[in-house]
Protein backbone atom coordinates (compact mmCIF):
# COMPACT_ATOMS: atom_id res chain seq x y z
CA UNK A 1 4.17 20.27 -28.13
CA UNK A 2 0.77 21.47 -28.45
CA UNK A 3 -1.28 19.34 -31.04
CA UNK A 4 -0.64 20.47 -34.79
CA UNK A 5 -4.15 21.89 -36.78
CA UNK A 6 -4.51 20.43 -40.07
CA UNK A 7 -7.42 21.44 -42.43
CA UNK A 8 -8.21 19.59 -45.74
CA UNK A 9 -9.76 20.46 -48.52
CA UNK A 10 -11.57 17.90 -51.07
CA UNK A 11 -14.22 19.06 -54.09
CA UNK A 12 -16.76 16.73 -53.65
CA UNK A 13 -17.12 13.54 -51.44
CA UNK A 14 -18.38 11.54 -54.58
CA UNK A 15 -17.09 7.42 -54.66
CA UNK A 16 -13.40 7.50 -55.49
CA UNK A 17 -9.71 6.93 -54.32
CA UNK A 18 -8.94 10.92 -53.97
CA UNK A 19 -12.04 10.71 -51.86
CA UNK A 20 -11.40 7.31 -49.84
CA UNK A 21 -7.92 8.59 -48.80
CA UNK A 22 -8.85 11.83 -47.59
CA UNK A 23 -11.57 10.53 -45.34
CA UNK A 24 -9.10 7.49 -44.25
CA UNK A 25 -6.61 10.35 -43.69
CA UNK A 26 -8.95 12.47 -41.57
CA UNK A 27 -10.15 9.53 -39.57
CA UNK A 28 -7.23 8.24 -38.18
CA UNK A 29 -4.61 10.70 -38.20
CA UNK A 30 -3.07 10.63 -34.36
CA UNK A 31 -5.56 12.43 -32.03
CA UNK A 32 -2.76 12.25 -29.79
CA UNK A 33 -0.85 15.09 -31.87
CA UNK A 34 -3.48 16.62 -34.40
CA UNK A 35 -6.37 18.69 -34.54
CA UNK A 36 -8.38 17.50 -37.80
CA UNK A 37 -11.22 19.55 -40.06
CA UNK A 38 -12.48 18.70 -43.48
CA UNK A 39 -13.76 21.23 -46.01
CA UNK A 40 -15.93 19.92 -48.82
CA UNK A 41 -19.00 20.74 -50.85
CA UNK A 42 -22.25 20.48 -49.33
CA UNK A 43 -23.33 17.12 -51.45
CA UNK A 44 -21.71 13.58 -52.51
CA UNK A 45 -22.60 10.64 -51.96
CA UNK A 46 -19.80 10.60 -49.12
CA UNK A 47 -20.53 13.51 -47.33
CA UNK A 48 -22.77 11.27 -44.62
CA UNK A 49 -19.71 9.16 -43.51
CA UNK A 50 -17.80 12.09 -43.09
CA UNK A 51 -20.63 13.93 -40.91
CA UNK A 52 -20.38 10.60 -38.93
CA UNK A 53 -16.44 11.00 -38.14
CA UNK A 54 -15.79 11.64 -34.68
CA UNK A 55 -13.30 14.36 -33.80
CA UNK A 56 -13.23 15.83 -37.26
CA UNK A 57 -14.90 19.09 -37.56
CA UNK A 58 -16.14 19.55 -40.81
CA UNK A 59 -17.11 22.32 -43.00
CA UNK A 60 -19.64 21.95 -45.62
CA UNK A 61 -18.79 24.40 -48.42
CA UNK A 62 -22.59 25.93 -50.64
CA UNK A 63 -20.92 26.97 -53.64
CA UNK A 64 -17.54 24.60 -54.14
CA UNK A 65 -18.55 21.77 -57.03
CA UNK A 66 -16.63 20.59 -59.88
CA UNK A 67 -17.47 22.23 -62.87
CA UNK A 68 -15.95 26.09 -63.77
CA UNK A 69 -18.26 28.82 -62.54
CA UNK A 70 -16.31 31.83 -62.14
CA UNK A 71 -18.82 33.35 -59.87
CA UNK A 72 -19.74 30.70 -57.50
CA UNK A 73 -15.94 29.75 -57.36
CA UNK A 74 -15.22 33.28 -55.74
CA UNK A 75 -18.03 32.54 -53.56
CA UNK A 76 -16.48 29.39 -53.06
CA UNK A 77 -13.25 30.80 -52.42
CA UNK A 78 -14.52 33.34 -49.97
CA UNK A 79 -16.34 30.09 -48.06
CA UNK A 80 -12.58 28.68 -47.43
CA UNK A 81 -11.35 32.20 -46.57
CA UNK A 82 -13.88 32.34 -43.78
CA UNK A 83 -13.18 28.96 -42.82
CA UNK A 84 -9.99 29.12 -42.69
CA UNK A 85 -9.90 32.56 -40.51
CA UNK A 86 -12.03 30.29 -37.88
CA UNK A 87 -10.05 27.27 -37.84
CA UNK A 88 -6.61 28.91 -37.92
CA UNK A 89 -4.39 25.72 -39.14
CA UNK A 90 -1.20 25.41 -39.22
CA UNK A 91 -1.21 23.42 -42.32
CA UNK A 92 -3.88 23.54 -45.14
CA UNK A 93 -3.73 20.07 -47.07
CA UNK A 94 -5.88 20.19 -50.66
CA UNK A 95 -6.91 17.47 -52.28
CA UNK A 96 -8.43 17.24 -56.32
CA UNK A 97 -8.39 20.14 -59.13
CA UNK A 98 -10.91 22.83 -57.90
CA UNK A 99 -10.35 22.52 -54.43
CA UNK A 100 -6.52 22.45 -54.88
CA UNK A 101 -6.20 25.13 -56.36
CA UNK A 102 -8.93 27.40 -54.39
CA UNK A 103 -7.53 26.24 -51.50
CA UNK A 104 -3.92 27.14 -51.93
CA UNK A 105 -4.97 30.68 -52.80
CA UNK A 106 -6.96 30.68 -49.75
CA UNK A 107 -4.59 29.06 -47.54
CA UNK A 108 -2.09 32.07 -49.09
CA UNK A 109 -4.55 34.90 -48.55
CA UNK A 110 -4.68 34.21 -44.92
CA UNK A 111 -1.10 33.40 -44.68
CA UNK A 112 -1.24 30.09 -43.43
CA UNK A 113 2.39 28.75 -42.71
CA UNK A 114 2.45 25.03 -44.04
CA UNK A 115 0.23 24.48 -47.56
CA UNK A 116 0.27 20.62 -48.61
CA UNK A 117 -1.09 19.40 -51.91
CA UNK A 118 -1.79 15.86 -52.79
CA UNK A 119 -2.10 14.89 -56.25
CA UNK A 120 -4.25 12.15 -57.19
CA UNK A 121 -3.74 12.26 -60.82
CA UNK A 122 -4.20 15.41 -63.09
CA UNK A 123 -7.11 17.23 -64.38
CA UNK A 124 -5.59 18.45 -67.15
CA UNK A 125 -4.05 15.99 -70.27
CA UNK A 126 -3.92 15.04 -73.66
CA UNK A 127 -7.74 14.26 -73.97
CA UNK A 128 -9.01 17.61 -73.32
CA UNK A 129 -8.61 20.79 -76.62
CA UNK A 130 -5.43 22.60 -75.79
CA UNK A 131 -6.46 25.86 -74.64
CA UNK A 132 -8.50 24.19 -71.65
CA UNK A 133 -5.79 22.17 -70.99
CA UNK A 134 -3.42 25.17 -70.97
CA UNK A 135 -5.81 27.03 -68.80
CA UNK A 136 -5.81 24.59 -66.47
CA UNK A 137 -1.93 23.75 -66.44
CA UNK A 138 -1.92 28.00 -65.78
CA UNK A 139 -3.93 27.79 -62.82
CA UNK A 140 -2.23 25.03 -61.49
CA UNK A 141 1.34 26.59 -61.79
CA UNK A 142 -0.09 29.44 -59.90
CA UNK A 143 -1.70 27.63 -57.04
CA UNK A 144 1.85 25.57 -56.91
CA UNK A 145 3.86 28.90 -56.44
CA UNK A 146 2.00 28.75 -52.94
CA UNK A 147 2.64 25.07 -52.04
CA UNK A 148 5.10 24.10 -49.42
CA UNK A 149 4.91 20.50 -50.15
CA UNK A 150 3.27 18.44 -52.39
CA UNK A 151 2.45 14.49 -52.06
CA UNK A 152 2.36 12.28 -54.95
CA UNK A 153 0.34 8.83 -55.06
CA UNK A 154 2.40 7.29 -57.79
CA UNK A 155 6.12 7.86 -59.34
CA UNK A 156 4.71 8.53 -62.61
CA UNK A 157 2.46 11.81 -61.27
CA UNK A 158 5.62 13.01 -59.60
CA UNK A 159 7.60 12.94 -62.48
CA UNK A 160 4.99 14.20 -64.37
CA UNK A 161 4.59 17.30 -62.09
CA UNK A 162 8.36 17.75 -62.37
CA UNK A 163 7.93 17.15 -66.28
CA UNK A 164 5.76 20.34 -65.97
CA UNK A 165 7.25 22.44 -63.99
CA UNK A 166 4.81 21.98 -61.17
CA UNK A 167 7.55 21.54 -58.65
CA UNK A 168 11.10 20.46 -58.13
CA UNK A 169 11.61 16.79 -56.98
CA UNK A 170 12.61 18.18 -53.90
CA UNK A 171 9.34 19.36 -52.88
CA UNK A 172 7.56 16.52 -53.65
CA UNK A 173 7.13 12.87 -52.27
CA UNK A 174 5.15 9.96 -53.23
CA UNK A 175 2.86 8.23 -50.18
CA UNK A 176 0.99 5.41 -51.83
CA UNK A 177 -3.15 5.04 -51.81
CA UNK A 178 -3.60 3.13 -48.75
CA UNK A 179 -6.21 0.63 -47.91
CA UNK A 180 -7.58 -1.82 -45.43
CA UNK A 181 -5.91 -4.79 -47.04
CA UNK A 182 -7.26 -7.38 -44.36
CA UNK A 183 -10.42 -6.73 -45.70
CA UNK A 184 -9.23 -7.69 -49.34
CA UNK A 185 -7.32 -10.73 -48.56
CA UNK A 186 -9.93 -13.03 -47.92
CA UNK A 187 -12.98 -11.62 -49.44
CA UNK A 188 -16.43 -13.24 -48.97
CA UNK A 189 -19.76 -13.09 -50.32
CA UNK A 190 -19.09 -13.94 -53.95
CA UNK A 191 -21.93 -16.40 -54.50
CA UNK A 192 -24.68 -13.65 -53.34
CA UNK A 193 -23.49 -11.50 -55.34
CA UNK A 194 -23.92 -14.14 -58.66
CA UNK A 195 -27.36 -14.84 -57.42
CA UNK A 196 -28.36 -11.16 -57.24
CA UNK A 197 -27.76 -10.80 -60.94
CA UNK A 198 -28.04 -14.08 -62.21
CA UNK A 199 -24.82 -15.80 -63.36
CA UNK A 200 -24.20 -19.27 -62.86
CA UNK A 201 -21.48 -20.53 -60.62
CA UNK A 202 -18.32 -21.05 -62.37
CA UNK A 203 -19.46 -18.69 -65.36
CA UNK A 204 -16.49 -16.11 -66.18
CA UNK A 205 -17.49 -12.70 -64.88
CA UNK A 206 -15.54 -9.30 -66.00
CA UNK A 207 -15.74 -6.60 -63.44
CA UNK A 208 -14.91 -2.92 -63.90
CA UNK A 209 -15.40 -0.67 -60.62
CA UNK A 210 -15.33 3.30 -61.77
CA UNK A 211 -17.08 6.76 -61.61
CA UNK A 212 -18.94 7.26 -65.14
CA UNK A 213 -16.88 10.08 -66.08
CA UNK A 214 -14.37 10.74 -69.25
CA UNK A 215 -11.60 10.22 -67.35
CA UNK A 216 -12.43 6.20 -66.76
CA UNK A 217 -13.14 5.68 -70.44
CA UNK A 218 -16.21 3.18 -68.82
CA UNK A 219 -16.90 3.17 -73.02
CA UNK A 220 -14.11 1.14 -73.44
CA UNK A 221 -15.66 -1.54 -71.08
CA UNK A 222 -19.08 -1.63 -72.98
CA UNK A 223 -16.72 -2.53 -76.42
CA UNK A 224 -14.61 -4.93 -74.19
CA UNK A 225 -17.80 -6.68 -73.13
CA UNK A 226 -19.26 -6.66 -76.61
CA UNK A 227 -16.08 -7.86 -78.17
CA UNK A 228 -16.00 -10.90 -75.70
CA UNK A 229 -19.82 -11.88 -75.82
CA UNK A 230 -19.75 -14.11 -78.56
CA UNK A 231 -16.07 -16.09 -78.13
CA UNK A 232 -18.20 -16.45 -74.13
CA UNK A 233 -21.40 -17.10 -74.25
CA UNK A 234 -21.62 -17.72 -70.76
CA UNK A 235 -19.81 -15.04 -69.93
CA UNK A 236 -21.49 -12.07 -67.92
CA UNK A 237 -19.75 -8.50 -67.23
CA UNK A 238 -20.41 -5.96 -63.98
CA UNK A 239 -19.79 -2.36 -64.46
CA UNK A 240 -20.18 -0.86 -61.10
CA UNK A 241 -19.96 3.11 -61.02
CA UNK A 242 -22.40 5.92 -61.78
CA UNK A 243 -21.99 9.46 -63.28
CA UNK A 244 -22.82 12.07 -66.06
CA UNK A 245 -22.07 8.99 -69.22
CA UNK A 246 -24.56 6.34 -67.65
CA UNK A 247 -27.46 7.35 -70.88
CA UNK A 248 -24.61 6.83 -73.27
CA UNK A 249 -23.47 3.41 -71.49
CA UNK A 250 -26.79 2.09 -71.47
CA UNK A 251 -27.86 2.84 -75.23
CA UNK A 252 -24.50 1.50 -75.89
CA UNK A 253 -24.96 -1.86 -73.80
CA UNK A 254 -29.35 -1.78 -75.65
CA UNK A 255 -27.30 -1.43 -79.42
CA UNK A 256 -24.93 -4.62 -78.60
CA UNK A 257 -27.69 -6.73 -77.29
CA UNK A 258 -26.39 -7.30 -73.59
CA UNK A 259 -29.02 -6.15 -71.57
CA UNK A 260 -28.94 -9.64 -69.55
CA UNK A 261 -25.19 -10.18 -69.54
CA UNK A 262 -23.61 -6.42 -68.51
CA UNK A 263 -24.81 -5.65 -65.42
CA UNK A 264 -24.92 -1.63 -64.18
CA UNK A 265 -25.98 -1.59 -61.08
CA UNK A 266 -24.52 2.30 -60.25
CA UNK A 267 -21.86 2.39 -56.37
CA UNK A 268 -21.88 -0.41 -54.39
CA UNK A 269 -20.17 -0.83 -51.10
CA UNK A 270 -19.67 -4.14 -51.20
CA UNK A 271 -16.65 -4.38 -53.06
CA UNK A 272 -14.82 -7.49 -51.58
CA UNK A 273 -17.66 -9.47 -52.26
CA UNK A 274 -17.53 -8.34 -55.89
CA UNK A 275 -13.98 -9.00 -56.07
CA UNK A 276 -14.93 -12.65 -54.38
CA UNK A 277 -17.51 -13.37 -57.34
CA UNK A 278 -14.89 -11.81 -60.18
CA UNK A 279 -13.04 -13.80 -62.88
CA UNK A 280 -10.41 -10.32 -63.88
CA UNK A 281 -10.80 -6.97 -63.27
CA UNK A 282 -10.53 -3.92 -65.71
CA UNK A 283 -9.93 -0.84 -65.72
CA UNK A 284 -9.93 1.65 -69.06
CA UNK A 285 -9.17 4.86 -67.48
CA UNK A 286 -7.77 7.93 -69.57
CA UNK A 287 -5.25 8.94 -66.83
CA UNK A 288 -4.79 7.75 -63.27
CA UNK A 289 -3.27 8.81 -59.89
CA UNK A 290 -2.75 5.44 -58.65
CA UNK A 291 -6.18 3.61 -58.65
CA UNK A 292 -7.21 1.76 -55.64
CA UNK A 293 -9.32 -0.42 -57.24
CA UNK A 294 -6.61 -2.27 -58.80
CA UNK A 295 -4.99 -2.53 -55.39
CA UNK A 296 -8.14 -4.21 -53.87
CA UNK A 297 -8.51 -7.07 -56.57
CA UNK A 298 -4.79 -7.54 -56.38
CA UNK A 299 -4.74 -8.04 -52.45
CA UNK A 300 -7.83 -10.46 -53.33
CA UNK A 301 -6.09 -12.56 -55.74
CA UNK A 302 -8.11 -11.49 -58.83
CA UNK A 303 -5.66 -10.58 -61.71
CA UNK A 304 -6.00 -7.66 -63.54
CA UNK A 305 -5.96 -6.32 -67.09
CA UNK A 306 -5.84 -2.20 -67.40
CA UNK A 307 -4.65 0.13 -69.92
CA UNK A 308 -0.75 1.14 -68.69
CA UNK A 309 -1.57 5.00 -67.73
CA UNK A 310 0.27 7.05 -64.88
CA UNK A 311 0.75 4.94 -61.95
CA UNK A 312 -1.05 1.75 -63.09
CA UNK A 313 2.18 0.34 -63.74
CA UNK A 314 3.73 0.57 -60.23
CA UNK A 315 0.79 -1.72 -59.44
CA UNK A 316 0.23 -4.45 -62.11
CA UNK A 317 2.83 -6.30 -63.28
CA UNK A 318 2.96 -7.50 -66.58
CA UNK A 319 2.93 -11.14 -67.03
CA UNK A 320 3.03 -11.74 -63.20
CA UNK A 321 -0.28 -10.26 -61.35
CA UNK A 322 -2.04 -8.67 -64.69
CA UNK A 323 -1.25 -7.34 -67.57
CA UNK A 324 -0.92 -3.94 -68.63
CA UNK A 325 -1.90 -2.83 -72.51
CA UNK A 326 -1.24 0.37 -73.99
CA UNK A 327 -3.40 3.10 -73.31
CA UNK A 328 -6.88 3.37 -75.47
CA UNK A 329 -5.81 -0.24 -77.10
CA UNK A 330 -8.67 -1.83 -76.44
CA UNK A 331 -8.38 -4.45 -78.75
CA UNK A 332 -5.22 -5.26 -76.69
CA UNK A 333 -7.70 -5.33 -73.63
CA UNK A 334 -9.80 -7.52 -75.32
CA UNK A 335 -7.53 -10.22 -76.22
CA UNK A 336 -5.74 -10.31 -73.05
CA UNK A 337 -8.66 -10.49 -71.07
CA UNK A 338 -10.06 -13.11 -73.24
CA UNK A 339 -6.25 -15.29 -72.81
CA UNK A 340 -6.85 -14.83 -68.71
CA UNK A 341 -10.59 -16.10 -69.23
CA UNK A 342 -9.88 -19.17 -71.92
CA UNK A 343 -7.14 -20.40 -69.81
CA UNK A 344 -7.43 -21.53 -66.11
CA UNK A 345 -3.56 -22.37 -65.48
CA UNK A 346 -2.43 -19.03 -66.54
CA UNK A 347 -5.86 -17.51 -64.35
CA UNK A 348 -4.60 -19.22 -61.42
CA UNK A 349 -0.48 -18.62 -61.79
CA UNK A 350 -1.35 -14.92 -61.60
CA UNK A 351 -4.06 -15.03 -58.83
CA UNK A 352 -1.05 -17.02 -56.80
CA UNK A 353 0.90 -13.91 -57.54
CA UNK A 354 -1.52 -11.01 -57.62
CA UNK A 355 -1.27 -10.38 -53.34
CA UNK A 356 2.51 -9.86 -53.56
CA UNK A 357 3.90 -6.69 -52.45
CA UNK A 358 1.31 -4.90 -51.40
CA UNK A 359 2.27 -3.65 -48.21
CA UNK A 360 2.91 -0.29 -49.38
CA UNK A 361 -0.15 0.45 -49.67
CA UNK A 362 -1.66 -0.21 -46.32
CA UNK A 363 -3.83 2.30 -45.18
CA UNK A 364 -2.22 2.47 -41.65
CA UNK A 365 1.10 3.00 -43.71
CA UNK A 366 -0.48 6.04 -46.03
CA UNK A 367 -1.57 8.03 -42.77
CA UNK A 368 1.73 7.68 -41.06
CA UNK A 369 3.72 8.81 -43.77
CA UNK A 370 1.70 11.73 -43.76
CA UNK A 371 1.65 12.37 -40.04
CA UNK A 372 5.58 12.48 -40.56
CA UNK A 373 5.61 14.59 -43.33
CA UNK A 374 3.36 17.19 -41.74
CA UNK A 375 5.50 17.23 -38.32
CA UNK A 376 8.96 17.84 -40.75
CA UNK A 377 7.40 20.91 -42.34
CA UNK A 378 6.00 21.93 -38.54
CA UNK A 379 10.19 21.79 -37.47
CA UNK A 380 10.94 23.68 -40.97
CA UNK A 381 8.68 25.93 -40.85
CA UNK A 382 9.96 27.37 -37.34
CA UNK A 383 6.55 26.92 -36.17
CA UNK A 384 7.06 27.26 -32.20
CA UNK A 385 3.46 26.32 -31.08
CA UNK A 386 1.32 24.49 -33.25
CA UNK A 387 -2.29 25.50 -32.98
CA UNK A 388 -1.69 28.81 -31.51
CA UNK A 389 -2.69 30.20 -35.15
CA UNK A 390 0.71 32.08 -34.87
CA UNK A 391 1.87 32.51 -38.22
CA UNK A 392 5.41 31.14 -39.13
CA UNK A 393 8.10 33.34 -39.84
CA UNK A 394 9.43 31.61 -42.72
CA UNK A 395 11.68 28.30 -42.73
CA UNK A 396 12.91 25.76 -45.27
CA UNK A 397 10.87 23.25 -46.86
CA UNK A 398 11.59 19.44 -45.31
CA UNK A 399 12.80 17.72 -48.18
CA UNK A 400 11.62 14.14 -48.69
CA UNK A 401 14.61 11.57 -47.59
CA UNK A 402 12.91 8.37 -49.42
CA UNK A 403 12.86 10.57 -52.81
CA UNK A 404 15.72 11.47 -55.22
CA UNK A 405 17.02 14.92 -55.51
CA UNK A 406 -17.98 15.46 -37.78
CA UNK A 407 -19.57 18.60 -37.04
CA UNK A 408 -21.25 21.23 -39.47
CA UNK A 409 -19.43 24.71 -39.16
């Protein structure tokens, strides 16, 4: 069979799991059996590792970014039209809220036979007035109406999609975030990373790793670290991240005196060696897909404390590896975090347990499961000769069996 054209889609190649799993997914689907592209906008901080990819043709996109601008988002629009007319895939796989949905009206307008969406988390919820979150829960249902198949990275965004109407629980399966886990498991470089900002050896250190954005509530982390200054005076706290709140962050971190113990030092790609030189990690988030992050201090054996949104609790478990507080209850965050940092026994019984069943979420595991997925709705479709850019002439959706019910262009 002739090798199967896949294009995806992504907003903006900024730091963060949507991000890291599309350009894992790009990189090492099977050369052997599929012809990869990438469309994104034409800036993040990403966008030079994915000029590097080899084999990956990739299509940098002037007028697709985040924020709602009618007019360059029909520009934008047009952009994947024209790409799309090029490339001729047989499946178009969108990733995040603007290019998800721009994308799945592209991928209909040219009538491409196989449309895939992944959903990383929504960008629509409870924190946002209603009649933007209605808008965007509109546009959404449209863009789904021309979905084939959708992809889930935790139980609790399928089910949520279903909740909504999005989809029927047919359409959709869950394929976990996947990372390089080897390079978790036995992290190094924890003591450099102390002597870079200054904390003794053996001083408690809180680390959050997050984009500076509403959705990771990194203001919640500032009134964590404030709340636990005084009970630890030796205590320092690492918020690694960048984004549009950084001002507010630091006049909030200047008002509670911690200029010398809460570090900011924006993205850093060293983030084993900041899981080797954590105490407990945090995360404060709003909503969640299924955040990487906590899978990378689990599979280093640093427990975790995070607020019990979307799929964060198919990853910590309560008691056993972390614990999970309810969402925006930061004094529960505080006090739990402060029990994990008073007490060394109960630090260590859930570092013992904090690597255990991970293997879901191996990275190798997450691209497979996709490869398999695409080559079902390739069968379903009726799709004779992959990368011909003959159109399909129609064909059942493959349900999911594990579910109930770079070059520039």
């Amino acid at each position: 069979m002739s090798r199967v054209r896949v294009l995806h889609a992504i907003t903006m190649l900024e730091p963060g799991g949507a991000q890291r799993n599309t350009l894992d997914t790009v990189a090492m689907l099977d050369r052997g059996g599929f012809d990869v592209a990438l469309a994104c906008a034409d800036a993040g901080e990403l966008l030079p590792e994915a000029r590097a990819l080899a084999d990956v043709e990739l299509v940098e996109l002037a007028h697709l970014r985040r924020e709602v601008r009618p007019i360059a988002d029909l520009r934008a629009l047009a952009e994947l039209r024209r790409a799309i007319r090029r490339l001729r895939p047989d499946i178009v796989h969108t990733h995040s809220s603007k290019a998800g949905i721009l994308g799945r009206f592209a991928a209909a307008s040219e009538r491409v036979p196989i449309v895939v969406h992944s959903i990383h988390g929504f960008g629509f919820g409870a924190h946002q007035p209603a009649p933007v979150r209605a808008a965007f829960l509109a546009a959404e249902r449209a863009a789904a109406r021309r979905t084939t198949a959708f992809i889930a990275v935790s139980r609790g965004n399928l089910d949520e999609g279903v909740r909504l109407g999005l989809f029927p629980a047919g359409r959709a399966r869950v394929i976990r975030s996947g990372i390089d886990l080897a390079a978790f498991r036995s992290p190094r470089g924890g003591e450099a990373v102390r002597r870079e900002f200054g904390i003794p050896a053996g001083a408690p250190l809180v680390l959050q790793i997050a984009c500076f954005k509403p959705q990771k509530a990194p203001e919640r982390f500032v009134e964590l670290a404030a709340a636990l200054a005084s009970r630890f005076p030796d205590a320092h706290f690492l918020l690694v991240g960048d984004g549009a709140l950084r001002g507010a962050l630091e006049r909030g971190r200047r008002d509670a005196a911690l200029e010398r113990r809460l570090h900011m030092p924006g993205w850093r790609s060293d983030v084993p060696a900041l899981l080797d030189a954590a105490t407990v990690v945090t995360l404060t988030s709003r909503f969640e897909g299924l955040p990487r992050v906590l899978v990378e201090a689990l599979a280093a054996s640093v427990p975790v404390v995070a607020m019990a949104v979307d799929g964060v609790p198919e990853v910590v478990r309560d008691g056993e590896n972390g614990f999970l507080v309810a969402p925006g209850d930061t004094a529960a965050a505080v006090a739990r975090v402060g029990a994990v940092l008073a007490d060394p026994v109960l630090r260590a019984r859930l570092a013992a347990r904090a690597p255990d069943g991970l293997e879901e979420f191996e990275r190798v595991t997450m691209v497979r499961q996709q490869e398999a997925l695409y080559l079902e709705l390739v069968d379903a479709a009726g799709i004779r000769d992959p990368g011909s850019g003959v159109r399909a002439r129609g064909g059942a959706v493959a349900p999911d069996p594990g579910t109930e019910g770079g070059r520039r262009a």
